[in-house]
PDB file of N, CA and C in Angstrom:
ATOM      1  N   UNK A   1       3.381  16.507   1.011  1.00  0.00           N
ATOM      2  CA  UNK A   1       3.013  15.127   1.233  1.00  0.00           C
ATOM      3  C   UNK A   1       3.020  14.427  -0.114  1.00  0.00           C
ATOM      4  N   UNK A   2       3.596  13.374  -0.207  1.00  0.00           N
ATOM      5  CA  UNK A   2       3.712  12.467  -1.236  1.00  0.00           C
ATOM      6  C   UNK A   2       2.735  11.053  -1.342  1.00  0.00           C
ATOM      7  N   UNK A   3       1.939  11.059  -1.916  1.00  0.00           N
ATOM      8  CA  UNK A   3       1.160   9.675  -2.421  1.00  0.00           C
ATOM      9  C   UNK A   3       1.687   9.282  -3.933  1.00  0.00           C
ATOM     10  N   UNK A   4       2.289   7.550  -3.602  1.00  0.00           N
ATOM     11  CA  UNK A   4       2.765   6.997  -4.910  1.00  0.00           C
ATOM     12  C   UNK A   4       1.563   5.840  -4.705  1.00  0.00           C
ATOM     13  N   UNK A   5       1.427   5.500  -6.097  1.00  0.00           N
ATOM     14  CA  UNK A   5       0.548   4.351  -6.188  1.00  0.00           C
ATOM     15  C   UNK A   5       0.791   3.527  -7.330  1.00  0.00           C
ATOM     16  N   UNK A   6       1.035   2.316  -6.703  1.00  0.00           N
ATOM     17  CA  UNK A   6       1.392   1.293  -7.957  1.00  0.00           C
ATOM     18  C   UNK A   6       0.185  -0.242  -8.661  1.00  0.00           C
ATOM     19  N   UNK A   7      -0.366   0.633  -8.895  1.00  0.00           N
ATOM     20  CA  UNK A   7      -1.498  -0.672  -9.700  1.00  0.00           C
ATOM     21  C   UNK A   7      -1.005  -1.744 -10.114  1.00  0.00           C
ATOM     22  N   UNK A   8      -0.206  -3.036  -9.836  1.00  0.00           N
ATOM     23  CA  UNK A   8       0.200  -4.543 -10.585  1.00  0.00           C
ATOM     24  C   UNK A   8      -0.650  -5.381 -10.924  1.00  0.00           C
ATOM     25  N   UNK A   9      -1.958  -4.846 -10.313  1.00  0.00           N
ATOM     26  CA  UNK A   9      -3.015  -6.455 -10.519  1.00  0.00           C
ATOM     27  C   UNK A   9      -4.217  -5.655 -11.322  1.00  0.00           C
ATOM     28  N   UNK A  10      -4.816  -6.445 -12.129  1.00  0.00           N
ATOM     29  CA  UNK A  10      -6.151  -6.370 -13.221  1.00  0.00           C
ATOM     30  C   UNK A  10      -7.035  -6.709 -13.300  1.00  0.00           C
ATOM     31  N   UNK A  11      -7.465  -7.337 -11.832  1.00  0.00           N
ATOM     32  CA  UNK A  11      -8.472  -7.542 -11.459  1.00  0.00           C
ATOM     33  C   UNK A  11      -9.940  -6.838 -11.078  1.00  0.00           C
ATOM     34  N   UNK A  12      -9.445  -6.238 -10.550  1.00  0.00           N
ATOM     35  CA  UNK A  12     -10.669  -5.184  -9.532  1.00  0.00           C
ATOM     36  C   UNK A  12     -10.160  -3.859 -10.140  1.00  0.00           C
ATOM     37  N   UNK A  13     -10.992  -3.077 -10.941  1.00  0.00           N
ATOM     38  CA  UNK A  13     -10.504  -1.713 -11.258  1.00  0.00           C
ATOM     39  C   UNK A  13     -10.827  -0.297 -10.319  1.00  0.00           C
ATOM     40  N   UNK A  14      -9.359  -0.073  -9.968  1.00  0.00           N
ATOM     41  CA  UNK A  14      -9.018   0.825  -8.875  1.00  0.00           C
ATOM     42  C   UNK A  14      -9.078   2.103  -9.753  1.00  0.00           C
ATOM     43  N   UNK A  15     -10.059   2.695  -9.114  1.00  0.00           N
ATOM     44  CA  UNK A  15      -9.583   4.407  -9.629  1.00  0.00           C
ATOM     45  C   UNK A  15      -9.160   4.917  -8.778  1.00  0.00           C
ATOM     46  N   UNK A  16      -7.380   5.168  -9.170  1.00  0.00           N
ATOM     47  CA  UNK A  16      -6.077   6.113  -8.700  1.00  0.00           C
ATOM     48  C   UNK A  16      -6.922   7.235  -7.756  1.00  0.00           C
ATOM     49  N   UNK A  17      -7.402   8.312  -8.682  1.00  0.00           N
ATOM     50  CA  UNK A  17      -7.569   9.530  -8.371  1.00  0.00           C
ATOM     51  C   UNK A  17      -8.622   9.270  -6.851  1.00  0.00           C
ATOM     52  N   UNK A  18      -9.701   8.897  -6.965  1.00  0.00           N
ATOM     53  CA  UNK A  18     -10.204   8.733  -5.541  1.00  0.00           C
ATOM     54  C   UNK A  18      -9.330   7.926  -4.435  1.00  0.00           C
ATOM     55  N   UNK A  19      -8.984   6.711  -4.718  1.00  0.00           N
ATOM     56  CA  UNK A  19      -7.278   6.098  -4.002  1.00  0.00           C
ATOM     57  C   UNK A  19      -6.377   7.103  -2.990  1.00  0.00           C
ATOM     58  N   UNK A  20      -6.039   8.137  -4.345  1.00  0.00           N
ATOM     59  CA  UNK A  20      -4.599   8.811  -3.346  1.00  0.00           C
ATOM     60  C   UNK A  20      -5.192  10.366  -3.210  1.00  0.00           C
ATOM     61  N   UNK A  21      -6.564  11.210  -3.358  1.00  0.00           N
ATOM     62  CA  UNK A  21      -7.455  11.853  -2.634  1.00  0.00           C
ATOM     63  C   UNK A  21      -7.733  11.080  -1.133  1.00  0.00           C
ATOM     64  N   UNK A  22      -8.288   9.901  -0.703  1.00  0.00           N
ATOM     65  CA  UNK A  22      -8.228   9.103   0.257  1.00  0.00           C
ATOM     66  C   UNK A  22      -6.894   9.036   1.159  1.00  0.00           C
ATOM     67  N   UNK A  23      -6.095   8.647   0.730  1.00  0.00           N
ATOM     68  CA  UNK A  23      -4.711   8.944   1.214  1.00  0.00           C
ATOM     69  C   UNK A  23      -4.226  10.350   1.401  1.00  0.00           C
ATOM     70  N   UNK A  24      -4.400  10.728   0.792  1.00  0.00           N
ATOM     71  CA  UNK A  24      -3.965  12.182   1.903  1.00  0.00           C
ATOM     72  C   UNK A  24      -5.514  12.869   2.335  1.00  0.00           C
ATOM     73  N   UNK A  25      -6.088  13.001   2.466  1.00  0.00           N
ATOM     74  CA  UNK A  25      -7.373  13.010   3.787  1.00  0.00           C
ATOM     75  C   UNK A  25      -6.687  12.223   4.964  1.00  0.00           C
ATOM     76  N   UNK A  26      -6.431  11.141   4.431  1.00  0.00           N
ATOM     77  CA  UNK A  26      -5.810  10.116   6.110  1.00  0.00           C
ATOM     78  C   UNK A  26      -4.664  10.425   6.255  1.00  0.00           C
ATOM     79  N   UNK A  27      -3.705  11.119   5.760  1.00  0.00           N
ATOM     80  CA  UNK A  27      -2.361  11.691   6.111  1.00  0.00           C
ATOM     81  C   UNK A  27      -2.405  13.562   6.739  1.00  0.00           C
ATOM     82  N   UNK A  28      -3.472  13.741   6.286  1.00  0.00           N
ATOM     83  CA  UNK A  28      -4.215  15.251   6.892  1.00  0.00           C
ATOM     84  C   UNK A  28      -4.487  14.981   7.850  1.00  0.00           C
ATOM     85  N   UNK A  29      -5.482  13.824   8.109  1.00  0.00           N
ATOM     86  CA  UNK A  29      -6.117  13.876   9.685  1.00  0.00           C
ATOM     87  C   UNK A  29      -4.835  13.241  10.405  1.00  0.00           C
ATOM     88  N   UNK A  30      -4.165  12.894  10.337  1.00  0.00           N
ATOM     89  CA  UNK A  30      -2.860  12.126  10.680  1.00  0.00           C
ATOM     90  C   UNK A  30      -2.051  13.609  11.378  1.00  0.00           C
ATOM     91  N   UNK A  31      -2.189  14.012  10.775  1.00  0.00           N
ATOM     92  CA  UNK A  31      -1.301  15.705  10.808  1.00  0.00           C
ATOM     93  C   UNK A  31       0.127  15.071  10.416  1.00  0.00           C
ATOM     94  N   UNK A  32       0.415  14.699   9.140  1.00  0.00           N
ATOM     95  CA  UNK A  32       1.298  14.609   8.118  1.00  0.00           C
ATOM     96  C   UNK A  32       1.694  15.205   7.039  1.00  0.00           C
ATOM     97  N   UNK A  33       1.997  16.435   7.412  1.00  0.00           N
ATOM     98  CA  UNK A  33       1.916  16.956   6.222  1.00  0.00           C
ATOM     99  C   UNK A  33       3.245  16.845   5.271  1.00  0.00           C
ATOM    100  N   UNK A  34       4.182  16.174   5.987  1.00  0.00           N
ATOM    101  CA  UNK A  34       5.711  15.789   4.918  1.00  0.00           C
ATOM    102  C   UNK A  34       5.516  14.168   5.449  1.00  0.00           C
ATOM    103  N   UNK A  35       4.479  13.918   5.643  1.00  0.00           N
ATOM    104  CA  UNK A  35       4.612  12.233   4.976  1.00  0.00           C
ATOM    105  C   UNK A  35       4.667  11.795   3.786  1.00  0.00           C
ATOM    106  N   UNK A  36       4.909  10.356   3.937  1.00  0.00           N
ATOM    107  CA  UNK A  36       4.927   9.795   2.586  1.00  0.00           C
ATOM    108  C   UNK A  36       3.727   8.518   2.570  1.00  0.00           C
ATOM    109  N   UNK A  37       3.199   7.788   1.474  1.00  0.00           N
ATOM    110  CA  UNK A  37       2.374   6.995   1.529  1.00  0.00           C
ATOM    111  C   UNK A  37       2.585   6.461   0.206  1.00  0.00           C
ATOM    112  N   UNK A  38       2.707   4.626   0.250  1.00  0.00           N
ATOM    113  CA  UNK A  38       3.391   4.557  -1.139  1.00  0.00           C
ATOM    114  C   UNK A  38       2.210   3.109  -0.573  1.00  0.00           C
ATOM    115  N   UNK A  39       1.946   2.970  -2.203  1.00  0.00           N
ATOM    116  CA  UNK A  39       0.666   1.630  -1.901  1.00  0.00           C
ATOM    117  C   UNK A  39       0.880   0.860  -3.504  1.00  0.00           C
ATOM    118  N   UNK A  40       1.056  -0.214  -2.803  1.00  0.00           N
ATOM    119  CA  UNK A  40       1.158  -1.571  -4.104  1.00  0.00           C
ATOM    120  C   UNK A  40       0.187  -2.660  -3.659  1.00  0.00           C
ATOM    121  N   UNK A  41      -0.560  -2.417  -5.569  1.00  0.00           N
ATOM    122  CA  UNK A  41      -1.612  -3.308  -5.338  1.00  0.00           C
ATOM    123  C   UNK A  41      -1.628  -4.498  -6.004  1.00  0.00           C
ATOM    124  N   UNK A  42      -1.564  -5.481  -5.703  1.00  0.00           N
ATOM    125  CA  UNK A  42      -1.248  -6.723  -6.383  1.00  0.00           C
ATOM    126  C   UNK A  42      -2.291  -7.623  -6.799  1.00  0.00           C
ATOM    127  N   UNK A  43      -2.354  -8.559  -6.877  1.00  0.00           N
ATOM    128  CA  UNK A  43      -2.878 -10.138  -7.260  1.00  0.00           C
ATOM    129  C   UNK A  43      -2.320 -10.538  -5.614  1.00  0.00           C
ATOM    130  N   UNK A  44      -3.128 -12.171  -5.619  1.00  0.00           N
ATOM    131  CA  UNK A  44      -2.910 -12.876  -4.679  1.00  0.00           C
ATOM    132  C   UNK A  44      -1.296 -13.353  -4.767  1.00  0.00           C
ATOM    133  N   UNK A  45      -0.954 -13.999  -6.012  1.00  0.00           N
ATOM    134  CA  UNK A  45       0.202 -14.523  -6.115  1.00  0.00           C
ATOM    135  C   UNK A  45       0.677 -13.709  -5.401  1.00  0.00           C
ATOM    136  N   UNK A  46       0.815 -12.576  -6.354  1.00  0.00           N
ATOM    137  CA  UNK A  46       2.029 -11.289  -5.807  1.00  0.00           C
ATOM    138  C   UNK A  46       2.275 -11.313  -4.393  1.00  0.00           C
ATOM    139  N   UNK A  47       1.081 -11.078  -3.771  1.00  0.00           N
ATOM    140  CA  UNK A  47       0.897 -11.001  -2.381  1.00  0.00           C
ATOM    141  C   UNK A  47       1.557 -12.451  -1.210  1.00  0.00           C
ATOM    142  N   UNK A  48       0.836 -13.343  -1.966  1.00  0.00           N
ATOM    143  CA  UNK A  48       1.696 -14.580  -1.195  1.00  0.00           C
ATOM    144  C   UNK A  48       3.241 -14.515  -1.330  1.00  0.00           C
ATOM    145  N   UNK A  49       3.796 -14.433  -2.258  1.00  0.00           N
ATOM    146  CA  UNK A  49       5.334 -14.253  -2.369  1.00  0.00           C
ATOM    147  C   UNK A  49       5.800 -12.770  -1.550  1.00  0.00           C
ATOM    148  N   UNK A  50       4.963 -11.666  -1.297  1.00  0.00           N
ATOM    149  CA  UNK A  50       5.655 -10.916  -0.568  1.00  0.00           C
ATOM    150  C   UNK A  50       5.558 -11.089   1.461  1.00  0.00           C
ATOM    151  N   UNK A  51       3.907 -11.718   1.007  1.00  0.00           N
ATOM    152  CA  UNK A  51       4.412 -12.075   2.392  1.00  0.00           C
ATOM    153  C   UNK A  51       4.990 -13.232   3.049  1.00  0.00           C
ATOM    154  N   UNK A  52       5.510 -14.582   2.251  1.00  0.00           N
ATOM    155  CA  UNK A  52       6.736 -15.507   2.210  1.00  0.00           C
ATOM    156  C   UNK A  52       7.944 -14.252   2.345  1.00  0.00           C
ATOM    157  N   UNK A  53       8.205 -13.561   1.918  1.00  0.00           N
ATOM    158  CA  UNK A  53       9.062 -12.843   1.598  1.00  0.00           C
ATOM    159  C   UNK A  53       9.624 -12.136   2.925  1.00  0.00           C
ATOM    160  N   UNK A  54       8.563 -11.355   3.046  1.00  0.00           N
ATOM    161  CA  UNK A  54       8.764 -10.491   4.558  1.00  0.00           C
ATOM    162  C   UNK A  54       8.351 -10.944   5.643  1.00  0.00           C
ATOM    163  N   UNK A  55       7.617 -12.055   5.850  1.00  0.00           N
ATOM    164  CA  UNK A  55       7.004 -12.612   7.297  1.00  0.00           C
ATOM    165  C   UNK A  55       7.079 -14.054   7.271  1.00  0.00           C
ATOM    166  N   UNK A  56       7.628 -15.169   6.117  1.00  0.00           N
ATOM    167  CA  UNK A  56       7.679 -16.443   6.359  1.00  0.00           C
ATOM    168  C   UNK A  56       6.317 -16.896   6.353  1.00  0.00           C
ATOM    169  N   UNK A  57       5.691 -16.370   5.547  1.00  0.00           N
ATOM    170  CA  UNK A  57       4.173 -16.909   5.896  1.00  0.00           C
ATOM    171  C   UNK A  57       3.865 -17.480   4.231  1.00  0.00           C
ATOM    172  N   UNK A  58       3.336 -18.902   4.268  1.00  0.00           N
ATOM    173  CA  UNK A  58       2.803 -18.930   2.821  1.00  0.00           C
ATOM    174  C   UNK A  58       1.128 -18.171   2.878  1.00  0.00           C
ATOM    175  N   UNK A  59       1.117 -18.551   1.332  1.00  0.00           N
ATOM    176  CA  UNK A  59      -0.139 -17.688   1.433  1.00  0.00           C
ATOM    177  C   UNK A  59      -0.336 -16.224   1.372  1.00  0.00           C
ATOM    178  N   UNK A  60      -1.651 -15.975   0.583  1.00  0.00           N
ATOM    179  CA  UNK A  60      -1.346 -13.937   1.017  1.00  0.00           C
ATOM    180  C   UNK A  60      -1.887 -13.421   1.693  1.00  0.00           C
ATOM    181  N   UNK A  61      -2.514 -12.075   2.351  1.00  0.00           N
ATOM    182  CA  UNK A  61      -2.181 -11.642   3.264  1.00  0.00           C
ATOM    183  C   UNK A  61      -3.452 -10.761   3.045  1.00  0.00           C
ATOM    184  N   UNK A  62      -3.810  -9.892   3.548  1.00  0.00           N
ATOM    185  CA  UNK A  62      -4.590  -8.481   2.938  1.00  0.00           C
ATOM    186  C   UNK A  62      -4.387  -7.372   2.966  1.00  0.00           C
ATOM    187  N   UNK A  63      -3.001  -7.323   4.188  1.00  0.00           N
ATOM    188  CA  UNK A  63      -2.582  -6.142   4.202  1.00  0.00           C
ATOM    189  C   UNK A  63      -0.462  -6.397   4.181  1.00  0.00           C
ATOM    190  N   UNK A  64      -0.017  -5.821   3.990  1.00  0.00           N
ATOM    191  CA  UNK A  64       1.622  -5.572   4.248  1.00  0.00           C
ATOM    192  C   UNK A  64       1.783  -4.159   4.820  1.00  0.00           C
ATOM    193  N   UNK A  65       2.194  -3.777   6.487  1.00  0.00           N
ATOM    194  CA  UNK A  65       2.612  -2.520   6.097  1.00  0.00           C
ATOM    195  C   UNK A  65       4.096  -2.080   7.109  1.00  0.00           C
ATOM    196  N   UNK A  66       4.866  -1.301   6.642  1.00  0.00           N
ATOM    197  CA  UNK A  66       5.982  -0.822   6.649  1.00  0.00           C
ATOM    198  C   UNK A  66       6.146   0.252   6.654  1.00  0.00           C
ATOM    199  N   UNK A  67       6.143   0.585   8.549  1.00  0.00           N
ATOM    200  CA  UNK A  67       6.566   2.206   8.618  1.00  0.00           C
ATOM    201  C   UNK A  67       8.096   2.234   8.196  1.00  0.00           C
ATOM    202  N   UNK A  68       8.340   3.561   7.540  1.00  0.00           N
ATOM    203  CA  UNK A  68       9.260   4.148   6.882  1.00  0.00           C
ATOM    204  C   UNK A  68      10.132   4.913   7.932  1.00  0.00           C
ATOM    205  N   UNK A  69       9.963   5.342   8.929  1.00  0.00           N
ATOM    206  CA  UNK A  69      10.609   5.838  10.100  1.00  0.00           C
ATOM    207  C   UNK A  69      11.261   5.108  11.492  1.00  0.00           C
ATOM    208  N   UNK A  70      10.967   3.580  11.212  1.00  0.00           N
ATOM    209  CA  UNK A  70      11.990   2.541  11.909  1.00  0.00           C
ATOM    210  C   UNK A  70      12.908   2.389  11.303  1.00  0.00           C
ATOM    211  N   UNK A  71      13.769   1.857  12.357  1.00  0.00           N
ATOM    212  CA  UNK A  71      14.586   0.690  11.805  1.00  0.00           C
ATOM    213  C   UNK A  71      15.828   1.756  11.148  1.00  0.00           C
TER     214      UNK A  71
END
């Protein structure tokens, strides 16, 4: 199982290590064990431009998510 984690914003200080411990606990109880889990954490900006981006929506959002096994 793979957890990536991308910190972009400097706001709120995220500690990684409890983060992607958390993430795979929820990919365990998931019964995932060749999942993947990839998490980007942004600013608001960031966030408003991705979800303009992917949903036509101004404004940001609180969550974005994108199963990897559609489509």
């Amino acid at each position: 199982m793979e957890v990536l984690i991308s910190n972009q914003q400097s706001r709120i200080a995220i500690p990684s290590g409890k983060l992607e411990k958390t993430a795979r606990d929820i990919l365990n109880v998931l019964a995932c064990p060749d999942g993947e889990l990839s998490l980007l954490l942004v600013d608001d900006e960031a966030m408003a431009g991705l979800n303009r981006q992917y949903r036509g929506r101004s404004g940001p959002t609180n969550v974005l998510a994108f199963a990897m096994n559609e489509g």
